[in-house]
Structure formats: structure tokens, C-alpha cells
N, C-alpha and C. Protein backbone atom coordinates (compact mmCIF):
# COMPACT_ATOMS: atom_id res chain seq x y z
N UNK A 1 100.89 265.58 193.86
CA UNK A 1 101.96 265.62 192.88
C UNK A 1 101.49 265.12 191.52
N UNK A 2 100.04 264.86 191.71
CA UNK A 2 99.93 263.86 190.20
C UNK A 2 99.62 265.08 189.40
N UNK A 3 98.77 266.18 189.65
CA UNK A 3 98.38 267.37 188.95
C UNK A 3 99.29 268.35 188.76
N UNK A 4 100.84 268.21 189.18
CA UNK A 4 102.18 269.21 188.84
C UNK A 4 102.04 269.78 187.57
N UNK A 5 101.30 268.97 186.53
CA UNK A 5 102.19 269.85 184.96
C UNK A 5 101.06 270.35 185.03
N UNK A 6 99.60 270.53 185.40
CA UNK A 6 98.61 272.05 185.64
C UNK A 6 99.42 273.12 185.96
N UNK A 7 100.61 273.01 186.25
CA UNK A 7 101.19 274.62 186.98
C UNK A 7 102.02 275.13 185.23
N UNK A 8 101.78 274.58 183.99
CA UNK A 8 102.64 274.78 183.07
C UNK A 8 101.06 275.69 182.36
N UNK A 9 100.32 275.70 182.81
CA UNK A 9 98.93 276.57 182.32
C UNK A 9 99.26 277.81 182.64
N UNK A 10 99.87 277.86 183.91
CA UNK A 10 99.69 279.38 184.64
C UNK A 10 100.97 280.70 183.28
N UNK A 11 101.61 280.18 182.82
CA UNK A 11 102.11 281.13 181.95
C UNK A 11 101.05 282.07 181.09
N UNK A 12 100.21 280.50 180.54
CA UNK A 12 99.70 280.92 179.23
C UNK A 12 98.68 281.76 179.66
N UNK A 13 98.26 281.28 180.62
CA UNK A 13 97.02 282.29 181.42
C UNK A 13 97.79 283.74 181.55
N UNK A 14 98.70 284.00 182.34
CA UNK A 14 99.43 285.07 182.44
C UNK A 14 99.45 286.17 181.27
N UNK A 15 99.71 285.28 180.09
CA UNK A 15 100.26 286.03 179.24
C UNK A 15 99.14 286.44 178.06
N UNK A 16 98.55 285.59 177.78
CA UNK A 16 97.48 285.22 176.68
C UNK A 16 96.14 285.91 177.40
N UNK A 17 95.83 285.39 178.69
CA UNK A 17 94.68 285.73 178.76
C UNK A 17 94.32 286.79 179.31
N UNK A 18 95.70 287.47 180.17
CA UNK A 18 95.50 289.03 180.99
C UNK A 18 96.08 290.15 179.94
N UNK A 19 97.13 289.82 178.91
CA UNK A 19 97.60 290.42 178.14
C UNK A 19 96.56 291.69 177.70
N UNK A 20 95.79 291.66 177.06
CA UNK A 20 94.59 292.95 177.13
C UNK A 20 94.29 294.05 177.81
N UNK A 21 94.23 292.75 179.38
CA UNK A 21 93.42 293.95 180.58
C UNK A 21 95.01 294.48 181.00
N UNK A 22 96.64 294.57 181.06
CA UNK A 22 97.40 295.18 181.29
C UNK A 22 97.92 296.04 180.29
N UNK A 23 97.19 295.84 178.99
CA UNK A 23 97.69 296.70 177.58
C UNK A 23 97.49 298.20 178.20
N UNK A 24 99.08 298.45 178.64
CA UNK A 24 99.15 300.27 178.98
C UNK A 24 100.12 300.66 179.74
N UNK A 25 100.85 301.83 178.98
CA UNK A 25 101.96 302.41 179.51
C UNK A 25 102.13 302.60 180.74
N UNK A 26 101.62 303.18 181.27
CA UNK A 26 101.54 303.49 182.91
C UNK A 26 100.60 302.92 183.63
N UNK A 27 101.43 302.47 184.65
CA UNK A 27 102.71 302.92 185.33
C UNK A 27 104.33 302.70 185.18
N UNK A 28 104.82 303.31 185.21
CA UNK A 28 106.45 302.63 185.13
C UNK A 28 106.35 301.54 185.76
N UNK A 29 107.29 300.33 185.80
CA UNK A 29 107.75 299.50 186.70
C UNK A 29 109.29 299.06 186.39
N UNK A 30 110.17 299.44 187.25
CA UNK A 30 111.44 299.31 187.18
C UNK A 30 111.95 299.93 185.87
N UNK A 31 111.12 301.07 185.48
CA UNK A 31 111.74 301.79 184.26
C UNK A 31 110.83 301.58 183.15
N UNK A 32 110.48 300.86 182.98
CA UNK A 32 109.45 300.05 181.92
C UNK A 32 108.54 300.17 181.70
N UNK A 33 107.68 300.22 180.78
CA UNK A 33 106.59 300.61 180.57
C UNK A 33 105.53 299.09 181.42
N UNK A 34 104.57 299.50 181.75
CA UNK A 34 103.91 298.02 182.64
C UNK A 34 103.79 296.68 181.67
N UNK A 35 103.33 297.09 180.30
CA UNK A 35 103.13 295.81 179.54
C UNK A 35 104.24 295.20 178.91
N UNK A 36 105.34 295.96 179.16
CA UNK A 36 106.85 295.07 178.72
C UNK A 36 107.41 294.22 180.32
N UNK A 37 106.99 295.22 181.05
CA UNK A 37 107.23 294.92 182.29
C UNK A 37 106.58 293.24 182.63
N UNK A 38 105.34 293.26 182.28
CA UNK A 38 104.29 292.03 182.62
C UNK A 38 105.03 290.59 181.75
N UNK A 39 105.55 291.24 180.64
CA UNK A 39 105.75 290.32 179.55
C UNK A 39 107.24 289.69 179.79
N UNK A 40 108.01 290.70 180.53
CA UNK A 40 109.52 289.91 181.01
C UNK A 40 109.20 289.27 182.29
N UNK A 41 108.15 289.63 182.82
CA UNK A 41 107.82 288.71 184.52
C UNK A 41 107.48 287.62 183.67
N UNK A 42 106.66 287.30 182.88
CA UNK A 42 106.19 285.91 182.82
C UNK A 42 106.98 285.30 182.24
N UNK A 43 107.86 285.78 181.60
CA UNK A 43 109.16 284.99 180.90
C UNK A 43 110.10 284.31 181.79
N UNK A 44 110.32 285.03 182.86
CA UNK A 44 111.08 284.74 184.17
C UNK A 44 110.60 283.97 185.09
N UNK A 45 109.21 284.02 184.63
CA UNK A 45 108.32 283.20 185.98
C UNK A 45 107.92 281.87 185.20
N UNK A 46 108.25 281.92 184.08
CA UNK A 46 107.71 280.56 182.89
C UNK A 46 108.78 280.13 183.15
N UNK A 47 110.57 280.33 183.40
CA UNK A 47 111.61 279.83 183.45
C UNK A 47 111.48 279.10 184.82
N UNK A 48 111.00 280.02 185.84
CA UNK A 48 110.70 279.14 187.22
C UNK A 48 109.83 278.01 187.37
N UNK A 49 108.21 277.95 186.94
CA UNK A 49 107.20 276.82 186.60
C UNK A 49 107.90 275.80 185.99
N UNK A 50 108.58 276.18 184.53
CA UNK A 50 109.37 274.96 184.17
C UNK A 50 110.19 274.00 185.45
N UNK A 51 111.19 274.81 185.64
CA UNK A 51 112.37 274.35 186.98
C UNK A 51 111.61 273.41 187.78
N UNK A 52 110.60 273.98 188.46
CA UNK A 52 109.29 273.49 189.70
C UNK A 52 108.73 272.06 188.95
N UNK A 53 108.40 272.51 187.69
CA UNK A 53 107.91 270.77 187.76
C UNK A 53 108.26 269.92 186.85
N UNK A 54 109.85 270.26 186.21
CA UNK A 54 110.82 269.12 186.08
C UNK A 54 111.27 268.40 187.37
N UNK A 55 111.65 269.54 188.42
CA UNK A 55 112.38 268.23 189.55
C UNK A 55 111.25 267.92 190.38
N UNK A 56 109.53 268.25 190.09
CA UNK A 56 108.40 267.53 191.13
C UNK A 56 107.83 266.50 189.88
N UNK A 57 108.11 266.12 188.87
CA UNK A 57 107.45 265.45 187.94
C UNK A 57 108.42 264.16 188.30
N UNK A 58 107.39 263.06 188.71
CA UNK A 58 107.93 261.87 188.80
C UNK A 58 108.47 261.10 187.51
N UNK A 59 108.33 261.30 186.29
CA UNK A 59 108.42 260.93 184.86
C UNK A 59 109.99 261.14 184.97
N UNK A 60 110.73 262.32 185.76
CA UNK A 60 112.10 262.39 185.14
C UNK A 60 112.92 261.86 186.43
N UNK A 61 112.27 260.82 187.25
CA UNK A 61 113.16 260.39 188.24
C UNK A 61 113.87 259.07 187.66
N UNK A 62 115.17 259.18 188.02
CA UNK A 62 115.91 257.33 187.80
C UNK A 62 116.27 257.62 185.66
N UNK A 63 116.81 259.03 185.55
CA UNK A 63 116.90 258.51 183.74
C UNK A 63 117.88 257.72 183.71
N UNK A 64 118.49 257.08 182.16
CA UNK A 64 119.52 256.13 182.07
C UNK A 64 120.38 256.53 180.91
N UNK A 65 120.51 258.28 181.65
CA UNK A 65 121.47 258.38 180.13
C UNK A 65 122.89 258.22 181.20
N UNK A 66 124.10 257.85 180.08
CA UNK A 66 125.28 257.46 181.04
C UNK A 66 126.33 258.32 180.51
């Protein structure tokens, strides 16, 4: 649990560093061209990583707002 916020890399990797090798219309995916397609998964999947390691990050256990 001590290495949780390493999982806040996996976006940028996603997006930044494959962005290139998926630059291209086809195939469809769910209507979409693949590289809009790639670019709303990681948006959706950056919303999930967040979720995952706010409630595994020990930093936000016990706050004291009232």
C-alpha cells in the first residue's frame, strides 16, 4: 500500500506515451474513430485510478473536517 500513488503514472503513460503508436482511424470502436476512442478510455480510467487510490491512500484516513 505504500507504492498506491505509482498507479496515478498509469494515465500519463496511457495517454502521453502510447498516444503516437494508436494515432489512426481504424478501426471503429463503439462508433469512434480508435484514437478518440483511446482518449475517452483513459479519461474514464483516470476517473477510476483516482477513486482506487484516494480510498487505498492512508494520508486521507481519520480527516477533521466537521
Amino acid at each position: 500500500m505504500k507504492n498506491i500513488k505509482l498507479l496515478l503514472l498509469l494515465p500519463f503513460i496511457g495517454v502521453l506515451l502510447f498516444l503516437p503508436a494508436v494515432n489512426r482511424v481504424e478501426p471503429y470502436v463503439l462508433g469512434l474513430p480508435f484514437l478518440l476512442f483511446w482518449i475517452v478510455f483513459w479519461m474514464v480510467l483516470s476517473s477510476v485510478i483516482l477513486m482506487i487510490v484516494y480510498r487505498l491512500d492512508p494520508d486521507n484516513k481519520g480527516s477533521d473536517v466537521e
